[in-house]
PDB file of N, CA and C in Angstrom:
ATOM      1  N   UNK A   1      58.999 135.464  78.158  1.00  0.00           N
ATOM      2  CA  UNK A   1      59.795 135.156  79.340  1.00  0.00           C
ATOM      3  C   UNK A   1      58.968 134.289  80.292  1.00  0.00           C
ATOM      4  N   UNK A   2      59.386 133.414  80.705  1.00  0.00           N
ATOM      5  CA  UNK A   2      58.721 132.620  81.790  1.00  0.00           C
ATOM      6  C   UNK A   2      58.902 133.019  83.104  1.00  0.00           C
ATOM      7  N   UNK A   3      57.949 132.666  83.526  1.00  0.00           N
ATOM      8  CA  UNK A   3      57.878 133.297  85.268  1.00  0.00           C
ATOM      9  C   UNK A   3      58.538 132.412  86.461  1.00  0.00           C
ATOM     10  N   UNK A   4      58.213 132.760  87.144  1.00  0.00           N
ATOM     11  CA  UNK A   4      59.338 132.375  88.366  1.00  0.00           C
ATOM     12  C   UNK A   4      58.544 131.718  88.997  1.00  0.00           C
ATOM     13  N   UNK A   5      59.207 130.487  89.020  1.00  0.00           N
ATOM     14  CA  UNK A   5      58.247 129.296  89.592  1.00  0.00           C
ATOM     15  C   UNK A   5      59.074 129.266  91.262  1.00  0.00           C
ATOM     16  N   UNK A   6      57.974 129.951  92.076  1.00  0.00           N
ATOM     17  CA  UNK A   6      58.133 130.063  93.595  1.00  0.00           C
ATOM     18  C   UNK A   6      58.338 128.411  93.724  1.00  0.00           C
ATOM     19  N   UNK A   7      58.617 127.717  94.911  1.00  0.00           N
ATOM     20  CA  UNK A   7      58.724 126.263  95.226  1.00  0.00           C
ATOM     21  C   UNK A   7      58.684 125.224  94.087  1.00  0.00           C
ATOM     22  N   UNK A   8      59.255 125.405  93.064  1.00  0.00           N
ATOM     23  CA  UNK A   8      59.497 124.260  91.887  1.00  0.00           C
ATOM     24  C   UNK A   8      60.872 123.842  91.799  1.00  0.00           C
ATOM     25  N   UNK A   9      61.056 122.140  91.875  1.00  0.00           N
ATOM     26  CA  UNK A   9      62.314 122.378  91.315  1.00  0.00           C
ATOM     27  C   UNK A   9      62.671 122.403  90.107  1.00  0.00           C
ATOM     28  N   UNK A  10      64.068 122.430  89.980  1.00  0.00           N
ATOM     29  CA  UNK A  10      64.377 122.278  88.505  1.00  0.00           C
ATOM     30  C   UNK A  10      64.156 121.304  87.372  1.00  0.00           C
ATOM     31  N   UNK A  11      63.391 119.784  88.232  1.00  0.00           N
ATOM     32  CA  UNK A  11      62.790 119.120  87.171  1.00  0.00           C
ATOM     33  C   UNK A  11      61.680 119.999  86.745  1.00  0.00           C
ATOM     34  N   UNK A  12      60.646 120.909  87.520  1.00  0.00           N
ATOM     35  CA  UNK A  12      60.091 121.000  86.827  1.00  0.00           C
ATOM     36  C   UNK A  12      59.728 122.837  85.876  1.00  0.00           C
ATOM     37  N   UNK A  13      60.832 123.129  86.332  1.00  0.00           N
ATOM     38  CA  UNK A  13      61.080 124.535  85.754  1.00  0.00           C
ATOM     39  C   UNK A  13      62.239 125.046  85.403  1.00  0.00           C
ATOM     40  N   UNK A  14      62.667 123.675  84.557  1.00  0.00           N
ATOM     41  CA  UNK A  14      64.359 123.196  84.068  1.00  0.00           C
ATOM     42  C   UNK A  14      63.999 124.651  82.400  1.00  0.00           C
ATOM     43  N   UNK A  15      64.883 125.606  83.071  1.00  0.00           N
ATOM     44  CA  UNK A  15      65.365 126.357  81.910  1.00  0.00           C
ATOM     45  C   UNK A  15      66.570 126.091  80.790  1.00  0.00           C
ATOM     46  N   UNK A  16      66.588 125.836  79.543  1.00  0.00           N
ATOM     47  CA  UNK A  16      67.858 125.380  79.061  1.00  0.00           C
ATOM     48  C   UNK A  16      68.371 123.880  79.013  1.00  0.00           C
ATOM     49  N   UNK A  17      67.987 123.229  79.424  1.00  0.00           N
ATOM     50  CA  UNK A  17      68.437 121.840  79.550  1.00  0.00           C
ATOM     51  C   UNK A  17      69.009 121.346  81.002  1.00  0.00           C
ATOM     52  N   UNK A  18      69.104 122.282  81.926  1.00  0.00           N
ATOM     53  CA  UNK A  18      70.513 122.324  82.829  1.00  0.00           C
ATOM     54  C   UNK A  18      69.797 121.018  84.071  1.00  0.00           C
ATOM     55  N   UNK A  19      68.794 120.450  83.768  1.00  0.00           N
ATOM     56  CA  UNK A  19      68.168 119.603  84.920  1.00  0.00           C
ATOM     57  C   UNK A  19      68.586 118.403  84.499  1.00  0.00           C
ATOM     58  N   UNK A  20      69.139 118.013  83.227  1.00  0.00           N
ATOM     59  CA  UNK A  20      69.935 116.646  82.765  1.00  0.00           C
ATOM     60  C   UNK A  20      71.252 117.004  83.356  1.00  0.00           C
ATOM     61  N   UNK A  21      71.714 117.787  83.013  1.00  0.00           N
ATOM     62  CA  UNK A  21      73.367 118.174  83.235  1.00  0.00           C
ATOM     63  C   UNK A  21      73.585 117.697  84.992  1.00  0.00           C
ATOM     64  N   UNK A  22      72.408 118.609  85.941  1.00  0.00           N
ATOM     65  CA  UNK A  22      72.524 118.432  87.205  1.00  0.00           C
ATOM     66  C   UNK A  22      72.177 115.991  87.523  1.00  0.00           C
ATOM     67  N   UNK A  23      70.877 115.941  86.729  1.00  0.00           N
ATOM     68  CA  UNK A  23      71.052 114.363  86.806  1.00  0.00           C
ATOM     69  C   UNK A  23      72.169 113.567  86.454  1.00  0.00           C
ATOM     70  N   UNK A  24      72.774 114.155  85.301  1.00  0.00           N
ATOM     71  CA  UNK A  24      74.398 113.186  85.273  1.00  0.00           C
ATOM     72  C   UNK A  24      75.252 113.798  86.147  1.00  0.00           C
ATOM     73  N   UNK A  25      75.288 114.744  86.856  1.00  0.00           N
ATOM     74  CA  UNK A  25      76.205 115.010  87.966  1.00  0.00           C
ATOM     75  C   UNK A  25      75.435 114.048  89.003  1.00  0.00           C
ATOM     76  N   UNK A  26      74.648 113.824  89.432  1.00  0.00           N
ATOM     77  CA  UNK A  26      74.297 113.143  90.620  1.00  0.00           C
ATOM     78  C   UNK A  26      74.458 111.514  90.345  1.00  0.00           C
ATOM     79  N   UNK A  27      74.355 111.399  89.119  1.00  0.00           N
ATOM     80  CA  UNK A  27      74.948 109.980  88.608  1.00  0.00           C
ATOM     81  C   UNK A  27      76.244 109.444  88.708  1.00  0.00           C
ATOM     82  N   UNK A  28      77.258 110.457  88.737  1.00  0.00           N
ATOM     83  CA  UNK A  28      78.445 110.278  88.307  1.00  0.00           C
ATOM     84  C   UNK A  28      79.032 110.314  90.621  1.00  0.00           C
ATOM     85  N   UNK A  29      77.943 110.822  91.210  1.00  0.00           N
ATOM     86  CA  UNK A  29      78.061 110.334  92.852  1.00  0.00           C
ATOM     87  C   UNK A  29      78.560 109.351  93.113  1.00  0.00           C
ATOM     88  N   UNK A  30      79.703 109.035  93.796  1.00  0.00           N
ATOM     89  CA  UNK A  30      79.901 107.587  94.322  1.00  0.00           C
ATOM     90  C   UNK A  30      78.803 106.965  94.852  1.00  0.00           C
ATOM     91  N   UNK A  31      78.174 105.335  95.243  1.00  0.00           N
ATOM     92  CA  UNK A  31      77.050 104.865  95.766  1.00  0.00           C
ATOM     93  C   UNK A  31      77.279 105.673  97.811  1.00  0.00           C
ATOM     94  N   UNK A  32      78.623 106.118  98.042  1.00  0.00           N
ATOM     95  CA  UNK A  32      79.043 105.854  99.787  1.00  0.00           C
ATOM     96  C   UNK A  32      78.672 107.414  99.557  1.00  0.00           C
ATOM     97  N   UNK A  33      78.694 108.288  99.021  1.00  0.00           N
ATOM     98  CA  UNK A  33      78.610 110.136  98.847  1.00  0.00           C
ATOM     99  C   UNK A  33      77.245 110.265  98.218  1.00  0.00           C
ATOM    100  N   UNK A  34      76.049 109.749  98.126  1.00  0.00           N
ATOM    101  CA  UNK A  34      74.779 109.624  97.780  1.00  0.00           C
ATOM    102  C   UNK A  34      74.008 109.589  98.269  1.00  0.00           C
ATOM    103  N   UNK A  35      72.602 110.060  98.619  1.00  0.00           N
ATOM    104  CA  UNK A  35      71.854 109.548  99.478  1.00  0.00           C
ATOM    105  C   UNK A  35      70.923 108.468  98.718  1.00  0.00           C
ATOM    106  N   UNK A  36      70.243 107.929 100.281  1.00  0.00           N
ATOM    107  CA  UNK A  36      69.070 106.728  99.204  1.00  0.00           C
ATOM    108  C   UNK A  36      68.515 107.345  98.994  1.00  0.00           C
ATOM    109  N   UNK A  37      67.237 106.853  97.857  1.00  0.00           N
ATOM    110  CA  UNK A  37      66.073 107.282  96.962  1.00  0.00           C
ATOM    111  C   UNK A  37      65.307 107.802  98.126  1.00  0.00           C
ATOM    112  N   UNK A  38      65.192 106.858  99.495  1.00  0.00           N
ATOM    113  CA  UNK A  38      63.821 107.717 100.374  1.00  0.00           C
ATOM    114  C   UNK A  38      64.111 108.823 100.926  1.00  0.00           C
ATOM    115  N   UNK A  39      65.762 109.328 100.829  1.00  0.00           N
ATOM    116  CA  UNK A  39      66.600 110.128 102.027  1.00  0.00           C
ATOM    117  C   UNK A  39      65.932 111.313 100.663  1.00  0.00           C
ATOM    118  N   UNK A  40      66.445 111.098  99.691  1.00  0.00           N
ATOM    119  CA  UNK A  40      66.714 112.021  98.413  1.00  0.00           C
ATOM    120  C   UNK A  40      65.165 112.906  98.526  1.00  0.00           C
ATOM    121  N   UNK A  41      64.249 111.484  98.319  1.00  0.00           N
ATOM    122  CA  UNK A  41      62.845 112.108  98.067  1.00  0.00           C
ATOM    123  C   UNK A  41      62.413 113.088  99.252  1.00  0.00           C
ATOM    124  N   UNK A  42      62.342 112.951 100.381  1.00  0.00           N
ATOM    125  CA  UNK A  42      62.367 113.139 101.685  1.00  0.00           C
ATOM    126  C   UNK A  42      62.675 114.449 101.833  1.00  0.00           C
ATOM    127  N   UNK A  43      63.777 114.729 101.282  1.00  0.00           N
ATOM    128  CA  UNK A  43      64.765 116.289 101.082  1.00  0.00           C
ATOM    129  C   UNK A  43      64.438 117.163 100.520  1.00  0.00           C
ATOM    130  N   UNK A  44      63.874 116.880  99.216  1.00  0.00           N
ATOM    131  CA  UNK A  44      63.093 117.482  98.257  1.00  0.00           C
ATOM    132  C   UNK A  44      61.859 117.762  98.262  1.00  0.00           C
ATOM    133  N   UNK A  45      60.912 116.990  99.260  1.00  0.00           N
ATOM    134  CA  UNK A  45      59.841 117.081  99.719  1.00  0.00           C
ATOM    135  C   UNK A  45      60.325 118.195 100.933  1.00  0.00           C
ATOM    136  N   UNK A  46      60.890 118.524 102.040  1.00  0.00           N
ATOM    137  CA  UNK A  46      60.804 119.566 102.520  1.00  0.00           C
ATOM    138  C   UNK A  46      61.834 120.827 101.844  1.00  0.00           C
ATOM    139  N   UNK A  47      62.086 120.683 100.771  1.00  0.00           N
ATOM    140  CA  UNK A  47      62.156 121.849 100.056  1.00  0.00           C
ATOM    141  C   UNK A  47      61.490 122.750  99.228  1.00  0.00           C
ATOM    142  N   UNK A  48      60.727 121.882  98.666  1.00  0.00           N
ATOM    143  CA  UNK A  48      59.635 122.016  97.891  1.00  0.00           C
ATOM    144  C   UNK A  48      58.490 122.539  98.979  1.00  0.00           C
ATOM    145  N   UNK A  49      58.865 122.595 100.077  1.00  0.00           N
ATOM    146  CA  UNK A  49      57.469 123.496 101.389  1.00  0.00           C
ATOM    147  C   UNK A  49      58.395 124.895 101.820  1.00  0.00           C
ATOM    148  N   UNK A  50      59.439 125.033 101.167  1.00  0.00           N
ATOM    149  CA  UNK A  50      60.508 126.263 101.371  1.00  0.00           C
ATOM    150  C   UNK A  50      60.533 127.276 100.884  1.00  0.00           C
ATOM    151  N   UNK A  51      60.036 129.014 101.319  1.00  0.00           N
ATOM    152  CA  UNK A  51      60.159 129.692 100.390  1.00  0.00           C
ATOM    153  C   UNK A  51      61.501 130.033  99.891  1.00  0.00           C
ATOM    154  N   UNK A  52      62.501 129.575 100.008  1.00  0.00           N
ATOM    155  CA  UNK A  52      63.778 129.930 100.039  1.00  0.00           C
ATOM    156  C   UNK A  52      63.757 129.169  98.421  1.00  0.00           C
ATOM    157  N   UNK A  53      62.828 128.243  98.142  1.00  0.00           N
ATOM    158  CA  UNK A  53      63.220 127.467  96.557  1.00  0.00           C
ATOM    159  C   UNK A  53      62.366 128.315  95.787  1.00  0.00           C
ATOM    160  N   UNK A  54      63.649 129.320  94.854  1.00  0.00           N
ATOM    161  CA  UNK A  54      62.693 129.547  93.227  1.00  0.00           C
ATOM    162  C   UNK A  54      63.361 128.770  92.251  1.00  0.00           C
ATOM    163  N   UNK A  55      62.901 128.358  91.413  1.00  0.00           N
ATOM    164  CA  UNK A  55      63.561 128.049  90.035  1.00  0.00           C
ATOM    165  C   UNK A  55      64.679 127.057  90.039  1.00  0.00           C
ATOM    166  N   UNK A  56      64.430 125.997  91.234  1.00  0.00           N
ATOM    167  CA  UNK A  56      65.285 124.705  91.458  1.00  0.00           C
ATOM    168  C   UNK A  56      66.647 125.145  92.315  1.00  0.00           C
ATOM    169  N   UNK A  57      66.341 126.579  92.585  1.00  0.00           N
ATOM    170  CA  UNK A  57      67.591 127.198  93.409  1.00  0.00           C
ATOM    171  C   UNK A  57      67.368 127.605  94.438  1.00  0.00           C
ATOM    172  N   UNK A  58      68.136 127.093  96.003  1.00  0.00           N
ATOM    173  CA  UNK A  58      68.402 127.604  96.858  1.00  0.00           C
ATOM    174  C   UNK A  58      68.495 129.335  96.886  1.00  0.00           C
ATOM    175  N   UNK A  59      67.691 130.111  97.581  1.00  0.00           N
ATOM    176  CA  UNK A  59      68.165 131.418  97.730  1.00  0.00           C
ATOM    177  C   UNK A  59      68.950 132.018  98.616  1.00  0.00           C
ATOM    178  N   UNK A  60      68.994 130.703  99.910  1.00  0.00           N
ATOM    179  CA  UNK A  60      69.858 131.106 100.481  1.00  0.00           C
ATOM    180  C   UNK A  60      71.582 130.890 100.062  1.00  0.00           C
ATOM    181  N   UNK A  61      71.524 129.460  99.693  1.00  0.00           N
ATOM    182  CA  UNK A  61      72.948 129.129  99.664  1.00  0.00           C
ATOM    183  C   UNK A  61      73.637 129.397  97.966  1.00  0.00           C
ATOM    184  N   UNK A  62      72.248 129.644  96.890  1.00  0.00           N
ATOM    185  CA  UNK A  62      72.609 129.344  95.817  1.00  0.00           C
ATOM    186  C   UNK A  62      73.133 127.929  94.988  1.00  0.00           C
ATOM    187  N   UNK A  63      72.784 127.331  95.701  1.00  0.00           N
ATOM    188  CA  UNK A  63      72.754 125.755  94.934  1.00  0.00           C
ATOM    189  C   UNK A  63      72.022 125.075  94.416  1.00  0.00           C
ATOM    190  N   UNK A  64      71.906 124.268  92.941  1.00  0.00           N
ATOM    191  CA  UNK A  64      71.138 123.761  92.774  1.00  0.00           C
ATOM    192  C   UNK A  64      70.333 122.388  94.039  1.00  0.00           C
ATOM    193  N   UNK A  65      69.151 122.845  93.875  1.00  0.00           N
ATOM    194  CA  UNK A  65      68.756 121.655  95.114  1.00  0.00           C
ATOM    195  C   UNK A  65      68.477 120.179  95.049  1.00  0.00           C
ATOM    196  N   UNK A  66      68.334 119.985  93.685  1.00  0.00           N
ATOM    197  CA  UNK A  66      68.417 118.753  93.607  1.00  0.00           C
ATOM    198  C   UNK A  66      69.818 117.961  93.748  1.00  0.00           C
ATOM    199  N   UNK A  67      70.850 118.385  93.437  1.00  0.00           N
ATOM    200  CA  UNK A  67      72.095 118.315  93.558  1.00  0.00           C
ATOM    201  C   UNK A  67      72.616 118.598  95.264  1.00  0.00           C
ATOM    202  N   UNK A  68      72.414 119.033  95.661  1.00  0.00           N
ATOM    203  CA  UNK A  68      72.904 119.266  97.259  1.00  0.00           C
ATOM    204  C   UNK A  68      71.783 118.165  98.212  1.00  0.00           C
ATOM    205  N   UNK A  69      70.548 118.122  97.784  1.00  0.00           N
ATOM    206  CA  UNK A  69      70.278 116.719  98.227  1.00  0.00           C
ATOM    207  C   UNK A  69      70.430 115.271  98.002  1.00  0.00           C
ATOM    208  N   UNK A  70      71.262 115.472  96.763  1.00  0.00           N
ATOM    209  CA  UNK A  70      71.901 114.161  96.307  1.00  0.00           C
ATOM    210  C   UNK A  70      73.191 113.469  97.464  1.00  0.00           C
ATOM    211  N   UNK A  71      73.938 114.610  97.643  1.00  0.00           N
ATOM    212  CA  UNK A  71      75.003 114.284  98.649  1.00  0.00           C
ATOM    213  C   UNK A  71      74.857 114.175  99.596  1.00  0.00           C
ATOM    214  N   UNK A  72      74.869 113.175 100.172  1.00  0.00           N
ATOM    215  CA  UNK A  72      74.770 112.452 101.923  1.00  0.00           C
ATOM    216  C   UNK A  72      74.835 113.563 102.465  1.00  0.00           C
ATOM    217  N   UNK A  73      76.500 114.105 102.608  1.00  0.00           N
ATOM    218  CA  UNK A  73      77.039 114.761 103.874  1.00  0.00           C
ATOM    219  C   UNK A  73      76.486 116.293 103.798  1.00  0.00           C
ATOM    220  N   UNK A  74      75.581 116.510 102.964  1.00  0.00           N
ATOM    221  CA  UNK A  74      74.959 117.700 103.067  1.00  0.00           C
ATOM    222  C   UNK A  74      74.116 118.251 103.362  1.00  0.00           C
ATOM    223  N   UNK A  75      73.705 119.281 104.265  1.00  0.00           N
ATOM    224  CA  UNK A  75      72.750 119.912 104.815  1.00  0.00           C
ATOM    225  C   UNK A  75      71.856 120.961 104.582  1.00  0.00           C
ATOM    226  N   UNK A  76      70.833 121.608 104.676  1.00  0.00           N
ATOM    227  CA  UNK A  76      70.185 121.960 104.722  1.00  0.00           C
ATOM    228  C   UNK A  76      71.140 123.735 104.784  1.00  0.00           C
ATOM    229  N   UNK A  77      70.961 124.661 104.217  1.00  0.00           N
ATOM    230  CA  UNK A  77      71.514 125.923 104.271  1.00  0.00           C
ATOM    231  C   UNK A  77      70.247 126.349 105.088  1.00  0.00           C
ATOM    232  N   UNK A  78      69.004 126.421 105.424  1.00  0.00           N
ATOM    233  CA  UNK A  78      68.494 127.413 106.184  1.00  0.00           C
ATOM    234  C   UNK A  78      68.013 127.614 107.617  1.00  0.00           C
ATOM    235  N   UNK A  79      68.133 128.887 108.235  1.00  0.00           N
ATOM    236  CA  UNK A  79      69.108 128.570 109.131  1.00  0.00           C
ATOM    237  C   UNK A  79      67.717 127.656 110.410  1.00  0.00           C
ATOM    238  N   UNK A  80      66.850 127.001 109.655  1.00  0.00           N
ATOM    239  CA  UNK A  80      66.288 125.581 110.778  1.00  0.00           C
ATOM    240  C   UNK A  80      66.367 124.406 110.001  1.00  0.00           C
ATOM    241  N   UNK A  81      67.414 124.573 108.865  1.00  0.00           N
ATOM    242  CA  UNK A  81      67.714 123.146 108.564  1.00  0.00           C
ATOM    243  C   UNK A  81      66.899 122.136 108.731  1.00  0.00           C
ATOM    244  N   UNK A  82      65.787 122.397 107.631  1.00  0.00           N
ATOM    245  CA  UNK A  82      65.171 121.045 107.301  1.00  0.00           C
ATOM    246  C   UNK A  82      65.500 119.646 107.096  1.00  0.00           C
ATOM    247  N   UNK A  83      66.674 119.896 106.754  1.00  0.00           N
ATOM    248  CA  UNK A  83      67.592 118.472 106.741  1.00  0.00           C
ATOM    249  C   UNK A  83      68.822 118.324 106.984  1.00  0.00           C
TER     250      UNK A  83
END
C-alpha cells in the first residue's frame, strides 16, 4: 500500500491513472473558463504549502486540485482562500 503523500499533487502521487483523466478534463476547458499557465502554476504553488492537500485532494472541499485550479472562476475552499 502506498502512503499518503501529505502536500503532493496528483501529478505526483497519481494512483490508478486518474492524473491523465483529470489533464484531458482540463483540456477539454474552454480557452475564456481556464486559467493562464502563470495563474494555474501560481495556484498550485500555494496549495502545495496547504495542509488541507493529501493525495492531489482538497480535504476541505474534496476536489481534485489540479482541476479546480484549472477553472478561472474558482476559488480557493479554505476558509483564507489562498486564491
Amino acid at each position: 500500500m502506498k502512503p499518503v503523500c501529505r502536500r503532493c499533487l496528483l501529478s505526483e502521487a497519481d494512483a490508478g491513472g486518474v492524473y491523465e483523466t483529470i489533464r484531458r478534463r482540463i483540456a477539454l476547458l474552454p480557452d475564456d473558463a481556464r486559467t493562464t499557465d502563470s495563474e494555474y502554476q501560481r495556484r498550485l504553488d500555494c496549495c502545495c504549502t496547504c495542509d488541507a492537500l493529501v493525495n492531489g485532494l482538497c480535504t476541505i472541499c474534496g476536489c481534485f486540485t489540479e482541476l479546480r485550479a484549472a477553472k478561472s472562476a474558482m476559488h480557493c475552499p479554505h476558509p483564507s482562500q489562498y486564491w
